[in-house]
C-alpha atoms as a PDB file:
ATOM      1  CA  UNK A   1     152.323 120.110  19.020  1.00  0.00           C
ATOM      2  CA  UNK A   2     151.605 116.946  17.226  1.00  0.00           C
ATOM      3  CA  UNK A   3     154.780 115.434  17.349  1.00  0.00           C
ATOM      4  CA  UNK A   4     155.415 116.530  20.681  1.00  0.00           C
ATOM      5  CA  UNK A   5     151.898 114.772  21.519  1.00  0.00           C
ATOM      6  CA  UNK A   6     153.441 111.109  19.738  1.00  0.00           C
ATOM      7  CA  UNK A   7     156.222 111.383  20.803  1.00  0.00           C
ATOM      8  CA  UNK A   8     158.861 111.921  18.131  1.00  0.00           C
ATOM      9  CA  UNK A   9     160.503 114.674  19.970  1.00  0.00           C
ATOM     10  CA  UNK A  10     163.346 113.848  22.267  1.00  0.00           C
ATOM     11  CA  UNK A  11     164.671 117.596  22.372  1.00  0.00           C
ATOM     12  CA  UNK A  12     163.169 120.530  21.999  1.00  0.00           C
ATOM     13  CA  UNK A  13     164.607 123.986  20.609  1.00  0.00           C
ATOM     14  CA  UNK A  14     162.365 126.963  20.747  1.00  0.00           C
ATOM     15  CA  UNK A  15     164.389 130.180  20.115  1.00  0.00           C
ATOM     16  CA  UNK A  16     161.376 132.735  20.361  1.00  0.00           C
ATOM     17  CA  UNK A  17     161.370 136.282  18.728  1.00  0.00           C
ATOM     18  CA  UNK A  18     158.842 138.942  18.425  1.00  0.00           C
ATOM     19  CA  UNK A  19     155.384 139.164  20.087  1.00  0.00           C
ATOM     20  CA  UNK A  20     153.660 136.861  18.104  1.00  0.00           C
ATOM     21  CA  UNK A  21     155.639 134.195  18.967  1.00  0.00           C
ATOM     22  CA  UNK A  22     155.115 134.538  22.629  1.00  0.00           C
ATOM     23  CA  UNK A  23     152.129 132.537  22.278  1.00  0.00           C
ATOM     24  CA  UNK A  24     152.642 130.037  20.658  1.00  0.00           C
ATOM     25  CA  UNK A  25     156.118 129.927  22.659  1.00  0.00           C
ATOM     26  CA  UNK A  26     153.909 129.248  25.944  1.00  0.00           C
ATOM     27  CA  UNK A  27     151.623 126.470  24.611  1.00  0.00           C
ATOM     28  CA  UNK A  28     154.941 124.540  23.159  1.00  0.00           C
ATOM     29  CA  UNK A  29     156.395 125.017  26.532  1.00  0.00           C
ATOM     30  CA  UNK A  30     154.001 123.939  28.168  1.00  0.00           C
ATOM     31  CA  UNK A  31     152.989 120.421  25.559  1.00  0.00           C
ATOM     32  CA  UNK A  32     156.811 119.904  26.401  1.00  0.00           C
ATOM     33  CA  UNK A  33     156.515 120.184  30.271  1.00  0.00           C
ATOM     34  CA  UNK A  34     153.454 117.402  30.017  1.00  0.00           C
ATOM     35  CA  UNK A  35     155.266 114.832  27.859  1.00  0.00           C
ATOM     36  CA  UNK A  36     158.554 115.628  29.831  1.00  0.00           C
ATOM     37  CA  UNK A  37     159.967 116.201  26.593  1.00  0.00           C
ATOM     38  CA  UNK A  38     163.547 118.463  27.409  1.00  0.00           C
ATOM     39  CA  UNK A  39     163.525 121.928  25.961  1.00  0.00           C
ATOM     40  CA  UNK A  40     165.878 125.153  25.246  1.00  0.00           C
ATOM     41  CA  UNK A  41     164.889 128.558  24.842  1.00  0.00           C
ATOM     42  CA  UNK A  42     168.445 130.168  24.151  1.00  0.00           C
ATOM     43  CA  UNK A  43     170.932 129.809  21.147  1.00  0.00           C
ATOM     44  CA  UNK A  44     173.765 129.666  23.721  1.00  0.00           C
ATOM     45  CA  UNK A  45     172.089 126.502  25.534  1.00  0.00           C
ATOM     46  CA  UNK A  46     171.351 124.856  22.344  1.00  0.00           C
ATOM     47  CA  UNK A  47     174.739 125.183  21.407  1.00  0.00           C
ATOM     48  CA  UNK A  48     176.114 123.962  24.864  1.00  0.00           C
ATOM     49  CA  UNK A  49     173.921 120.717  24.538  1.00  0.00           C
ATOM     50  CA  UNK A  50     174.970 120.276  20.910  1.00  0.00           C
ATOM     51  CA  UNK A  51     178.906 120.040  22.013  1.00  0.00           C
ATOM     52  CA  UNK A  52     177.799 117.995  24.975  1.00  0.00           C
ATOM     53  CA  UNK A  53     175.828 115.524  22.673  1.00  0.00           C
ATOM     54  CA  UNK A  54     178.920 115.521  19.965  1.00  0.00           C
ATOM     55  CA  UNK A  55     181.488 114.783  23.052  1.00  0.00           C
ATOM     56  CA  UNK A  56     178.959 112.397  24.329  1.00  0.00           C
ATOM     57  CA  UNK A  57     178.497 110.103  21.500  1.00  0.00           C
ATOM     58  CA  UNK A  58     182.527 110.390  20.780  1.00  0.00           C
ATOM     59  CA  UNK A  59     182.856 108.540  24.019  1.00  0.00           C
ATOM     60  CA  UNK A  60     184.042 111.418  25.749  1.00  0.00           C
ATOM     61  CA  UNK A  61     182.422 111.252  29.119  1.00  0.00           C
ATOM     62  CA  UNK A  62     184.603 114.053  31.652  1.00  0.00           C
ATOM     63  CA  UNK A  63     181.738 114.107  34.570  1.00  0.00           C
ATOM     64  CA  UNK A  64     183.481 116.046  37.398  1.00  0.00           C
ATOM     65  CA  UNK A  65     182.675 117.900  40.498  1.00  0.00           C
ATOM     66  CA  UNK A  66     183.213 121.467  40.871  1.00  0.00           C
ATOM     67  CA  UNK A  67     185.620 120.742  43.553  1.00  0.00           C
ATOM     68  CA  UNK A  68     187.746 118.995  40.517  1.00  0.00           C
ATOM     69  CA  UNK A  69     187.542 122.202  38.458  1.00  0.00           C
ATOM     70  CA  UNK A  70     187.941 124.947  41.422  1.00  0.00           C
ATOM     71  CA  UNK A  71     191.220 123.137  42.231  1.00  0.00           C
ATOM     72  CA  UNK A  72     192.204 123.168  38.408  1.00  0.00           C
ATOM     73  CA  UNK A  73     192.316 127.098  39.183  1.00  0.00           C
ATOM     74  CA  UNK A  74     195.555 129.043  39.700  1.00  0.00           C
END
């Protein structure tokens, strides 16, 4: 909560299991919601996010609509 507080998060990944978690899970949620810090609850988004960060800094910007991808189909 601390670092979330001074600011030496940028991302946040909170992967929650069990009850006791759940608690804590809310209250880091919610520090990260009031220092607009960016956060991810899943293992599948943190992964997504990781690739897009490793294309990202390879200079591998491929921004598209979803018109450009629906007419890549078929």
């Amino acid at each position: 909560m601390d670092a979330i507080k001074s600011v030496q998060v940028q991302l946040l990944v909170n992967t929650p299991s069990g009850g006791s978690s759940s608690a804590h899970s809310s209250a880091i949620r919610q520090a990260a919601i009031r220092y607009k810090v960016p956060y991810i609850t899943t293992t599948a988004a943190a992964m997504a996010a990781a690739q897009g960060i490793a294309a990202r800094q390879e200079g591998k910007p491929k921004v598209r609509s979803v018109q450009y991808y629906h007419g890549q189909i078929g």
